[in-house]
N, C-alpha and C. Protein backbone atom coordinates (compact mmCIF):
# COMPACT_ATOMS: atom_id res chain seq x y z
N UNK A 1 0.85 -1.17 0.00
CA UNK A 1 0.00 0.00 0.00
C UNK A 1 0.90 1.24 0.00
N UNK A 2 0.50 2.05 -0.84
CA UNK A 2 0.94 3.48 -1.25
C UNK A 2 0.90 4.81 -0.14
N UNK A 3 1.70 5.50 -0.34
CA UNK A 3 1.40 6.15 1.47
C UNK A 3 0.29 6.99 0.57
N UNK A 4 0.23 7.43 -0.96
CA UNK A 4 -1.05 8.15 -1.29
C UNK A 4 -2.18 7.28 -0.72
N UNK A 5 -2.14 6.13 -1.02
CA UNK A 5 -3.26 5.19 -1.11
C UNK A 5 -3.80 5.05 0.36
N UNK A 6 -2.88 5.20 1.46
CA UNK A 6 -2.92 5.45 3.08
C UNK A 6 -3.63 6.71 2.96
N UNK A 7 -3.33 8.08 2.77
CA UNK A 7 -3.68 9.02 2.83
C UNK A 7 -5.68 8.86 2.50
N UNK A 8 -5.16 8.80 1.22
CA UNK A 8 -6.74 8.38 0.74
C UNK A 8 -7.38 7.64 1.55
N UNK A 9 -7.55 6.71 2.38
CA UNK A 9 -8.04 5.55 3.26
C UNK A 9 -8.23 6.62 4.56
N UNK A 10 -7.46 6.90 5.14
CA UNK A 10 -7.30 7.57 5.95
C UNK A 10 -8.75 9.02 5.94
N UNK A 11 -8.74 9.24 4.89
CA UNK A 11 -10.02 10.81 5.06
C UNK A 11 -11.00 10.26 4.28
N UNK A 12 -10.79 9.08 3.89
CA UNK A 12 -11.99 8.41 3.53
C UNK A 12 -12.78 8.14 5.33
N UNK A 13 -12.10 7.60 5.91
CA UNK A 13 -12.18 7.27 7.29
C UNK A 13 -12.65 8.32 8.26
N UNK A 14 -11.95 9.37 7.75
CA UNK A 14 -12.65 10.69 8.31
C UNK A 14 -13.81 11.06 7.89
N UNK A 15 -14.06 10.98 6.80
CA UNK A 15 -15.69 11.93 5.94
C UNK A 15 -16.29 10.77 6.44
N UNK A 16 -16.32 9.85 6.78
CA UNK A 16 -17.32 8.57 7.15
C UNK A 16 -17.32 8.67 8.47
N UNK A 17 -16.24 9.30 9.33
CA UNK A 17 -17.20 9.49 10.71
C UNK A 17 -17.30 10.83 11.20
N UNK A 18 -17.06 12.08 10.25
CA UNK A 18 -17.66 13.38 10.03
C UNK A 18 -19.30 12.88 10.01
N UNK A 19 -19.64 12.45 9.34
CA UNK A 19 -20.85 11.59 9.00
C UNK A 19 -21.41 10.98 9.68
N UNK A 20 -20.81 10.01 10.48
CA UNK A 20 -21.55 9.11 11.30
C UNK A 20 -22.16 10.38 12.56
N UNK A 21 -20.92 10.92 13.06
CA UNK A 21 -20.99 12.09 13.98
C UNK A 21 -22.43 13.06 13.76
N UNK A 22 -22.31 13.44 12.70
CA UNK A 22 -23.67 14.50 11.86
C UNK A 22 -25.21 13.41 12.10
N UNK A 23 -24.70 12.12 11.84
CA UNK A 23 -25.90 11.15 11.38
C UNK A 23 -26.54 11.09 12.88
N UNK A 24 -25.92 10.44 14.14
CA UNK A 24 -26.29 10.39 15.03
C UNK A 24 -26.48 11.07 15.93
N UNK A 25 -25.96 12.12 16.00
CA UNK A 25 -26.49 13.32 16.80
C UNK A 25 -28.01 13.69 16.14
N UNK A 26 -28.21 13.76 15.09
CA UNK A 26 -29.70 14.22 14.32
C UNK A 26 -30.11 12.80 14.91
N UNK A 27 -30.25 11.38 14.97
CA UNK A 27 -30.88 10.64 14.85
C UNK A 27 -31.60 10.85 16.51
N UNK A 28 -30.44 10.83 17.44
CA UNK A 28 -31.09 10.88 18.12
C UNK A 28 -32.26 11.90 19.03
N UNK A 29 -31.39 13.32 18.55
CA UNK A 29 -32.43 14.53 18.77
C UNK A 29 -33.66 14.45 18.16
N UNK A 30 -34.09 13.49 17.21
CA UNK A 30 -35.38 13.23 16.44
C UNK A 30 -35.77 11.93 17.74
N UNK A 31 -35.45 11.25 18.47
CA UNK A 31 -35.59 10.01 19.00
C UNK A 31 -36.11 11.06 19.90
N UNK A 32 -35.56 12.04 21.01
CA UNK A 32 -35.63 12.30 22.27
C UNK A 32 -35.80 11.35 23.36
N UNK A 33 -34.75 10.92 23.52
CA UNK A 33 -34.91 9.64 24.57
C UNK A 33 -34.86 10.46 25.79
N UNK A 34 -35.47 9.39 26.84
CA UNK A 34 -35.41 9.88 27.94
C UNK A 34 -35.58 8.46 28.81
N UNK A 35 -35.35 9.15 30.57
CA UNK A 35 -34.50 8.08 30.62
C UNK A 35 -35.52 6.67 31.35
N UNK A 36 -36.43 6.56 30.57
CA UNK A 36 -36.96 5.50 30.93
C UNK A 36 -37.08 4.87 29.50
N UNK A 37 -36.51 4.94 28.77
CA UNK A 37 -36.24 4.68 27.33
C UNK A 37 -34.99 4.09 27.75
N UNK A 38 -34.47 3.15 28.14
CA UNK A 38 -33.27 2.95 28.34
C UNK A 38 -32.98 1.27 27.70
N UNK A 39 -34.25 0.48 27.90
CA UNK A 39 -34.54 -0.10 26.93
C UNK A 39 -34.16 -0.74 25.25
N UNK A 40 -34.49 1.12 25.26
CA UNK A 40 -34.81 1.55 23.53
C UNK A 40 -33.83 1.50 22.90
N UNK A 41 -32.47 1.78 24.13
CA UNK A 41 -31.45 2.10 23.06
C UNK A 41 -31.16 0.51 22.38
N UNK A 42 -31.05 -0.70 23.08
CA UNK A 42 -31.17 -1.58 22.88
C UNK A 42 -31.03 -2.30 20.83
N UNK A 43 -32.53 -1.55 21.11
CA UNK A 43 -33.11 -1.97 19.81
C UNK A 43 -32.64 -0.93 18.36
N UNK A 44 -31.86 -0.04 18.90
CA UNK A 44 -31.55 1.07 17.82
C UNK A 44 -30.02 0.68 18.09
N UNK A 45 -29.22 0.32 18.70
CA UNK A 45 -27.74 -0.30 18.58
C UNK A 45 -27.43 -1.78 17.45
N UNK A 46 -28.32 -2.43 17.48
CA UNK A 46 -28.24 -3.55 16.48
C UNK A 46 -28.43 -3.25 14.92
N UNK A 47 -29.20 -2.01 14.96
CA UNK A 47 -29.59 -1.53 13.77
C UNK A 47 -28.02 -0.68 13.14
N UNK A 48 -27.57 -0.06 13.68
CA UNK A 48 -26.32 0.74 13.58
C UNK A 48 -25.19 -0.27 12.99
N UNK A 49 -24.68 -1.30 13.79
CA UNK A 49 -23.60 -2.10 13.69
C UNK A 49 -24.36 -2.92 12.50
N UNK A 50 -25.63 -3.41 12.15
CA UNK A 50 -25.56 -4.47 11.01
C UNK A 50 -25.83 -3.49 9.76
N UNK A 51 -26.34 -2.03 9.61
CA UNK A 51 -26.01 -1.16 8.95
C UNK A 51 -24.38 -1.50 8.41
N UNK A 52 -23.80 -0.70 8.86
CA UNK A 52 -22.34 -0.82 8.88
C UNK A 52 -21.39 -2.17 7.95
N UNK A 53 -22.24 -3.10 8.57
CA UNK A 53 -21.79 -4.49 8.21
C UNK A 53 -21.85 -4.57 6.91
N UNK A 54 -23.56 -4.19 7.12
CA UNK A 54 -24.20 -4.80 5.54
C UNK A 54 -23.22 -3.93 4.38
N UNK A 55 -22.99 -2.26 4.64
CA UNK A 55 -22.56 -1.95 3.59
C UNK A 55 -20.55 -2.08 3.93
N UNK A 56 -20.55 -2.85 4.68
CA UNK A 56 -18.89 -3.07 4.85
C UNK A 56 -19.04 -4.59 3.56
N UNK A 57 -19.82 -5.30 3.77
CA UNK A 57 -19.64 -6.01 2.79
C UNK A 57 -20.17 -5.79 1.30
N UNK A 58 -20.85 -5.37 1.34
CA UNK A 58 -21.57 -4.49 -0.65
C UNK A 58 -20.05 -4.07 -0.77
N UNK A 59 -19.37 -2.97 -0.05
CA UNK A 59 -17.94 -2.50 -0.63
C UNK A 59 -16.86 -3.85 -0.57
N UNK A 60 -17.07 -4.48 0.28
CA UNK A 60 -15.91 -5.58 0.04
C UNK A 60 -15.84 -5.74 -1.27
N UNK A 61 -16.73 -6.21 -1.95
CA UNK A 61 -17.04 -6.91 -3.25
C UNK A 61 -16.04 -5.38 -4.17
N UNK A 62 -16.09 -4.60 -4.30
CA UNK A 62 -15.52 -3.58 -4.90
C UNK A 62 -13.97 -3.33 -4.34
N UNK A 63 -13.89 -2.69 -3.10
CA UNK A 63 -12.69 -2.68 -3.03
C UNK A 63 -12.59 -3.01 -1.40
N UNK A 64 -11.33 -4.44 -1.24
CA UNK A 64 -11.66 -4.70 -0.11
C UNK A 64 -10.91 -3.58 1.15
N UNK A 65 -10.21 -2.83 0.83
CA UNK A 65 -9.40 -2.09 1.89
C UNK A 65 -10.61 -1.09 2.61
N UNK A 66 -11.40 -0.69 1.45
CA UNK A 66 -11.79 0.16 1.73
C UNK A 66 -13.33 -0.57 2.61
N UNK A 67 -13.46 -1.92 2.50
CA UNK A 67 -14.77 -2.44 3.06
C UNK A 67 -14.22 -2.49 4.59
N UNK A 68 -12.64 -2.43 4.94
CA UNK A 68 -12.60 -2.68 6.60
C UNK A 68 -13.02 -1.43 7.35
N UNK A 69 -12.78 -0.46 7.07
CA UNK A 69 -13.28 1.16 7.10
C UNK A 69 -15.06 0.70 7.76
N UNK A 70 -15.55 0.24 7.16
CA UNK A 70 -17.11 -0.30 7.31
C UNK A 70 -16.78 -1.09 9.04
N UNK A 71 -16.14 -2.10 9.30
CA UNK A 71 -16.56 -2.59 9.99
C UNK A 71 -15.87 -2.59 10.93
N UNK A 72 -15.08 -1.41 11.07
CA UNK A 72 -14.72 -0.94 12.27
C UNK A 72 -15.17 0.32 12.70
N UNK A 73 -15.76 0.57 11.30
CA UNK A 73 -16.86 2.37 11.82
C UNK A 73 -18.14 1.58 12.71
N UNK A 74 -18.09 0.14 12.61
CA UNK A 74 -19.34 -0.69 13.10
C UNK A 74 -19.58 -0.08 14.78
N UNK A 75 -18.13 -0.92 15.22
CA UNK A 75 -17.88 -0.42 16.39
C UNK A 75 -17.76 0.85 16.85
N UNK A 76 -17.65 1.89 15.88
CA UNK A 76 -17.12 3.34 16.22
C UNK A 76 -18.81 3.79 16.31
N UNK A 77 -19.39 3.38 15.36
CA UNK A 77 -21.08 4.37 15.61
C UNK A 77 -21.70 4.00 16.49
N UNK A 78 -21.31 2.79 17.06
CA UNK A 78 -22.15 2.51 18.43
C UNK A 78 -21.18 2.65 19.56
N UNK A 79 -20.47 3.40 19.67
CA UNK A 79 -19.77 4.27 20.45
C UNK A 79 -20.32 5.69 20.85
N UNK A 80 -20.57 6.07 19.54
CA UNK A 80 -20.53 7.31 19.29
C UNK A 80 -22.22 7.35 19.59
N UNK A 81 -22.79 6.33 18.98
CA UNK A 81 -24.59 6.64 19.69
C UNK A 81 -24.91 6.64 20.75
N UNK A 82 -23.71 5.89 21.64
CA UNK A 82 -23.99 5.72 22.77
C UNK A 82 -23.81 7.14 24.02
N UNK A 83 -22.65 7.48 23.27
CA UNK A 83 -22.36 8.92 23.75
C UNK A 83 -23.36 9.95 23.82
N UNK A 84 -23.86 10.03 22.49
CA UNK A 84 -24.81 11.30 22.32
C UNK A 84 -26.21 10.59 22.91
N UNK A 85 -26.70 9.73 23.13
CA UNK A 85 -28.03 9.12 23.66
C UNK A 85 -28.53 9.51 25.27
N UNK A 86 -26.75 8.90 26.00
CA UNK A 86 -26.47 9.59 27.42
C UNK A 86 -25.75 10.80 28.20
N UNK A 87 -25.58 11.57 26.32
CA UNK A 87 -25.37 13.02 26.47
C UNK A 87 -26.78 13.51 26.46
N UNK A 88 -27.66 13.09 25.91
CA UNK A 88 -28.75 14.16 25.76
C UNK A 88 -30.04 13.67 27.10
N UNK A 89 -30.01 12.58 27.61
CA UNK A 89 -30.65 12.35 28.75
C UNK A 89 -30.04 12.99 29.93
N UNK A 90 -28.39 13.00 29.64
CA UNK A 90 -28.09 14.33 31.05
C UNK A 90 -28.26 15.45 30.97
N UNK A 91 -28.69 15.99 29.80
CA UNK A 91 -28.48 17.54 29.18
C UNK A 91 -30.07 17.97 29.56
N UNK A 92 -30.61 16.92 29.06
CA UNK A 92 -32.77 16.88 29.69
C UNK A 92 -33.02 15.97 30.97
N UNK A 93 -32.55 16.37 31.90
CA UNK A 93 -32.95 15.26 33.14
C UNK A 93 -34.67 15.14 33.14
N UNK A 94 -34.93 14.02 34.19
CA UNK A 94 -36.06 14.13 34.31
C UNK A 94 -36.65 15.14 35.50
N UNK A 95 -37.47 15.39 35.45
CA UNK A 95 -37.90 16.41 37.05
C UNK A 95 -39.23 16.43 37.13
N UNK A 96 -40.09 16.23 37.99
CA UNK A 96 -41.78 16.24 38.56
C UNK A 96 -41.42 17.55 39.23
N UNK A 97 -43.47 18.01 39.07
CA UNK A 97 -43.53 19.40 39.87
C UNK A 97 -45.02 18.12 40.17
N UNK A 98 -45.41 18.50 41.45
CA UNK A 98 -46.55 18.15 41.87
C UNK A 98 -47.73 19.23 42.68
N UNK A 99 -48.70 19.06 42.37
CA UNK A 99 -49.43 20.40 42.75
C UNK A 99 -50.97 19.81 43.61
N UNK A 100 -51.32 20.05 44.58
CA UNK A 100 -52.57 19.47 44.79
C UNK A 100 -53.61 20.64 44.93
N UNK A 101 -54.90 19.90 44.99
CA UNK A 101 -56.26 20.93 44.62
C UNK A 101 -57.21 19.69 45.28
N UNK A 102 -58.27 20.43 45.64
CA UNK A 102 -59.47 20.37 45.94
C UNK A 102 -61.27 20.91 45.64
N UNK A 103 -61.94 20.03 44.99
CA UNK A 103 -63.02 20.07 44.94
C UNK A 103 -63.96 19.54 45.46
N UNK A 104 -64.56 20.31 46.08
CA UNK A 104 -65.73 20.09 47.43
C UNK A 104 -64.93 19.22 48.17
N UNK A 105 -65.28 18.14 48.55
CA UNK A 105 -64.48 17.33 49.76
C UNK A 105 -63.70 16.27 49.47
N UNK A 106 -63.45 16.38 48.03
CA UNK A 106 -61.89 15.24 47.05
C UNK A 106 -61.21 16.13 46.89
N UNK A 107 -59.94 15.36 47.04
CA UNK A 107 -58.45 15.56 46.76
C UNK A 107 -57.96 15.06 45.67
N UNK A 108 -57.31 16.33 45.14
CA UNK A 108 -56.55 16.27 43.68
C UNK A 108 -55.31 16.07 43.76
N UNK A 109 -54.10 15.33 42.99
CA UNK A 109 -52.91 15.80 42.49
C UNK A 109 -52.80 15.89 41.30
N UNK A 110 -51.95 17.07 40.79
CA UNK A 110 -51.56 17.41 39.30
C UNK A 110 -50.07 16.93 39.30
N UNK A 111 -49.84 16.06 38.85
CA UNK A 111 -48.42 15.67 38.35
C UNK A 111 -47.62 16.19 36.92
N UNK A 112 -46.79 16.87 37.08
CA UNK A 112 -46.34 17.36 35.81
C UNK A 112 -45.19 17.13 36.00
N UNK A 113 -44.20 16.23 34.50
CA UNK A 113 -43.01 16.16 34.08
C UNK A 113 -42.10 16.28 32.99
N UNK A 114 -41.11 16.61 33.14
CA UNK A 114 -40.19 16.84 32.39
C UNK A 114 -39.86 15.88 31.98
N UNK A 115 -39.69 15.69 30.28
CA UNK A 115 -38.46 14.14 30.03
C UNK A 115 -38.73 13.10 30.38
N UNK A 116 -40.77 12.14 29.70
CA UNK A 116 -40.65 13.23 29.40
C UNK A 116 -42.03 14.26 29.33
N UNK A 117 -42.17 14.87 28.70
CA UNK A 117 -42.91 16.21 28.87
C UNK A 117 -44.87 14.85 29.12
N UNK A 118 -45.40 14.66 30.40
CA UNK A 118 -46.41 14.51 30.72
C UNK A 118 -46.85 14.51 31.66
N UNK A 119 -48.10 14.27 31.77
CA UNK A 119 -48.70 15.10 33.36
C UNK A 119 -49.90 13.57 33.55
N UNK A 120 -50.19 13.62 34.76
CA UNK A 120 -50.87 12.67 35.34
C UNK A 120 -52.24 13.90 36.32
N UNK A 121 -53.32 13.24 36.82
CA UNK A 121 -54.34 14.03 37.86
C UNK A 121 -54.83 12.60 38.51
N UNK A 122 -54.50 12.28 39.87
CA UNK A 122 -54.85 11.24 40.64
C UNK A 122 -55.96 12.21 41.37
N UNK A 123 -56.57 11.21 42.08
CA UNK A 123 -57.92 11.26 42.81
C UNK A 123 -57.27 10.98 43.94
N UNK A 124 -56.65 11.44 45.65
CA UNK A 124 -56.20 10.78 46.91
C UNK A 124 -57.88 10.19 47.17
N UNK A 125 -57.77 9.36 47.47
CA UNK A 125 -58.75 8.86 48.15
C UNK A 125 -59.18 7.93 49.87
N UNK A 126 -57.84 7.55 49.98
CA UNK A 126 -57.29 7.52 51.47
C UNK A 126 -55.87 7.98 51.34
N UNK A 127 -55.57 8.04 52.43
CA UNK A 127 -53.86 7.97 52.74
C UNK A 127 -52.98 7.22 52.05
N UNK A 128 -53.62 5.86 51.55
CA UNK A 128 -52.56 4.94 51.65
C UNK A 128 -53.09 4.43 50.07
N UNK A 129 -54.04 4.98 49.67
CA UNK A 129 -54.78 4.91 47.95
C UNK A 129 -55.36 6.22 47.29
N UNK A 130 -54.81 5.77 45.67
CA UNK A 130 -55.36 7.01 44.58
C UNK A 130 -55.85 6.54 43.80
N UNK A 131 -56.51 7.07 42.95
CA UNK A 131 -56.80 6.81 41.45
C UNK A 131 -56.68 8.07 40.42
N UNK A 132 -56.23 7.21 39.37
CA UNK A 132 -55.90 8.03 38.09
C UNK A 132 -57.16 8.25 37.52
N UNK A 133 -57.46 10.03 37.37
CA UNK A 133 -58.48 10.67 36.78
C UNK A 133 -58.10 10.49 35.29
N UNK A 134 -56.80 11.01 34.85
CA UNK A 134 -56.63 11.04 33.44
C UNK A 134 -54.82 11.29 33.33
N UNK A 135 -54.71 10.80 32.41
CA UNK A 135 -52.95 11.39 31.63
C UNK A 135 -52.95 12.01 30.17
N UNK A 136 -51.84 12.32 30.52
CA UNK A 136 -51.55 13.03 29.14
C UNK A 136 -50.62 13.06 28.86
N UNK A 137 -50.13 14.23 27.76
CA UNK A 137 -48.69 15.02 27.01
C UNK A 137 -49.06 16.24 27.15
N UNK A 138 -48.28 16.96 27.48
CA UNK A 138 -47.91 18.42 28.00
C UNK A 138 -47.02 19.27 26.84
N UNK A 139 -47.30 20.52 26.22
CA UNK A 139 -46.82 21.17 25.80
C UNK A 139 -47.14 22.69 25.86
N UNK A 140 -45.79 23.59 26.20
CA UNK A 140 -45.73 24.98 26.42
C UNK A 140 -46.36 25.85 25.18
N UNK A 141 -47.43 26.83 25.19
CA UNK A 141 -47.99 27.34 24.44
C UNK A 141 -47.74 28.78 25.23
N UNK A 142 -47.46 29.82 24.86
CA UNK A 142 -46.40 31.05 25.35
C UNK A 142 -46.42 30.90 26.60
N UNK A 143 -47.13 31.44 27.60
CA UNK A 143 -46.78 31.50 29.11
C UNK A 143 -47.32 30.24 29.93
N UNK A 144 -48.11 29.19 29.36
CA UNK A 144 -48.64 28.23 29.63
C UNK A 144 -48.92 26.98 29.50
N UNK A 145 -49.00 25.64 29.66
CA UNK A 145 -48.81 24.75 29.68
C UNK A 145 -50.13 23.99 28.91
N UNK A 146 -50.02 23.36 27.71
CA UNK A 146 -51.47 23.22 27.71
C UNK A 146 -51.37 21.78 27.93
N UNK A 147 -52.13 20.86 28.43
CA UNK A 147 -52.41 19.58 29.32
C UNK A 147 -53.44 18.55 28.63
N UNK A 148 -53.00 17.95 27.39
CA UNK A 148 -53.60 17.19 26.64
C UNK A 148 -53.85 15.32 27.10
N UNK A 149 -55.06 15.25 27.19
CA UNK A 149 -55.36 14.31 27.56
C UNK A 149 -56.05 13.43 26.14
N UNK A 150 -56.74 12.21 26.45
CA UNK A 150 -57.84 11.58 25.39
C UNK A 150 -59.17 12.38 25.75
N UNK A 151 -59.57 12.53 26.96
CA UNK A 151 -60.72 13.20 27.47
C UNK A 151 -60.86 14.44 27.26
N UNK A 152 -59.66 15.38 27.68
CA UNK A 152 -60.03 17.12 27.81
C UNK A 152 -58.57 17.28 27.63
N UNK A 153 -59.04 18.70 27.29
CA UNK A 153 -57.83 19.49 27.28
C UNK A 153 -58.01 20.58 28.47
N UNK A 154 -56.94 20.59 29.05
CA UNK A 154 -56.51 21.78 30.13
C UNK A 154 -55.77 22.66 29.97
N UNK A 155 -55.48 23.83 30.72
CA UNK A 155 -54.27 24.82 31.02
C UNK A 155 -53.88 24.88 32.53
N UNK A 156 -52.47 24.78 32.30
CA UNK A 156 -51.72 25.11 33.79
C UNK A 156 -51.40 26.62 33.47
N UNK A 157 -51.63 27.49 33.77
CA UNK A 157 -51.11 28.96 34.05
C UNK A 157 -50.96 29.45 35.31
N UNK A 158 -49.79 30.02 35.71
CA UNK A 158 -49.53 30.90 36.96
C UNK A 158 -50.59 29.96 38.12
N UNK A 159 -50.18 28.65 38.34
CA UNK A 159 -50.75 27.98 39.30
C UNK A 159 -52.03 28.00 39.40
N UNK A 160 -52.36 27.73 38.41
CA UNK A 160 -54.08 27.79 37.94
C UNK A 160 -54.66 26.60 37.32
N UNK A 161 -55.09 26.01 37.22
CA UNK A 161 -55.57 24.95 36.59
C UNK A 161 -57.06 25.12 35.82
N UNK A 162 -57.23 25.44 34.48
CA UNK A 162 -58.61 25.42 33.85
C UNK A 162 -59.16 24.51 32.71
N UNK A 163 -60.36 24.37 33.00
CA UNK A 163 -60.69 23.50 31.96
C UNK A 163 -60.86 21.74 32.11
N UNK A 164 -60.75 21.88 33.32
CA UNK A 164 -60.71 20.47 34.16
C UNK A 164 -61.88 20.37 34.45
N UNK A 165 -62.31 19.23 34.05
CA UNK A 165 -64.15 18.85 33.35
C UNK A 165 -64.49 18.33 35.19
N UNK A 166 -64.07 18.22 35.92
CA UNK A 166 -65.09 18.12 37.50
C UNK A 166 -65.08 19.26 38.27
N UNK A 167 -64.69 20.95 37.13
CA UNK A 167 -64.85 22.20 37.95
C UNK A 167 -65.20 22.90 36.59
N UNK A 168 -65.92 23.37 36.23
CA UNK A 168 -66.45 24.41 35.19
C UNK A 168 -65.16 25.65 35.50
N UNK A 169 -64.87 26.12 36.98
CA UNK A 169 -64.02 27.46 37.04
C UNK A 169 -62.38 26.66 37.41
N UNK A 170 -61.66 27.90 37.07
CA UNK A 170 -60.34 27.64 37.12
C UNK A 170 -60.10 27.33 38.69
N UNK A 171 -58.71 26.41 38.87
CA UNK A 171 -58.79 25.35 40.16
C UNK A 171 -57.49 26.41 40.38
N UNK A 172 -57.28 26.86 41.72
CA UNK A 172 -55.97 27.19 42.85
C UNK A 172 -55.17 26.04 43.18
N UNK A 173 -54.16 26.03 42.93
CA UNK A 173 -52.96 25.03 42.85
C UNK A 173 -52.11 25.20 44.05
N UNK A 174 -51.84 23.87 44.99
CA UNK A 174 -50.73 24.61 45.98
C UNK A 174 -49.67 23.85 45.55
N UNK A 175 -48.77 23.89 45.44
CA UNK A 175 -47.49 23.30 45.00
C UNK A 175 -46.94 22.38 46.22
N UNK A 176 -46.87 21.19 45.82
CA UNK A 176 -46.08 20.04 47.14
C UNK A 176 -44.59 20.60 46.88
N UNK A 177 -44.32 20.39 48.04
CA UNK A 177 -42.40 20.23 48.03
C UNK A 177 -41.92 19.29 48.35
């Protein structure tokens, strides 16, 4: 082998994990894992390395120097997914805010979380038992939270709760700590 022919191999090696780098950072900011997805990564690591494989061997058949490049980028992208997967679950931790309310003589909790973005409303019903009124997905609409369920839609604003179908008027929120 030619030290051109090294050279060439060599930034071939680079633009392919310029690439991989570009590929998986987008893949996974489209994924948004979080960290009860931990699972998940599982099933998206096998996909990466037999990627890799498959086209480490299509190039064998053409040129074999350049097919080992393939199957050691195998190992390198599931390195590198692995990095950015448990870079971006530390970068978005998870975090609960919990809020309780009352109507007539039941007890509410509003569960809202981060990472990811959904909210829960239990019923306390003793001390030591709840029940789930409804869940959802949560998303910020300018100063406010809007609280999408299958049943209703709500708003959290400035510790307010409206639109919650067992109060016609907006609910006073006290915040648990």
């Amino acid at each position: 082998m030619t030290k051109s022919e090294t050279k060439l191999l060599v930034g071939i090696g680079i633009l392919i994990l310029l690439i991989d780098i570009s590929l998986m950072k987008y893949w996974v900011s489209t994924i948004e894992p979080n960290p009860f997805m931990s699972v998940g990564v599982e099933s998206y690591r096998p996909r990466i390395i037999g990627l890799n494989i498959l086209i480490g061997i299509i190039v064998f058949f053409f040129k074999k120097r350049l097919s080992i490049l393939f199957f050691v980028n195998s190992i390198i992208c599931y390195l590198i997914f692995s990095f950015f997967w448990n870079s971006w679950i530390e970068n978005h931790p998870y975090s609960s805010t919990e809020y309780s309310f009352q109507i007539e003589n039941r007890k509410f909790v509003l569960g809202i979380n981060r990472n990811p973005d959904t909210f829960g409303i239990d019923e306390i019903i003793s001390e030591s038992k709840d029940s789930l009124i409804t869940i959802g997905m949560h998303e910020k609409v300018g100063d406010s939270l809007k609280l999408t369920s299958m049943q209703e839609t709500m708003y959290y604003y400035n510790n307010k709760l409206s639109g919650f179908s067992q109060s016609p008027n907006a609910i006073e929120l006290n915040k648990i700590e």
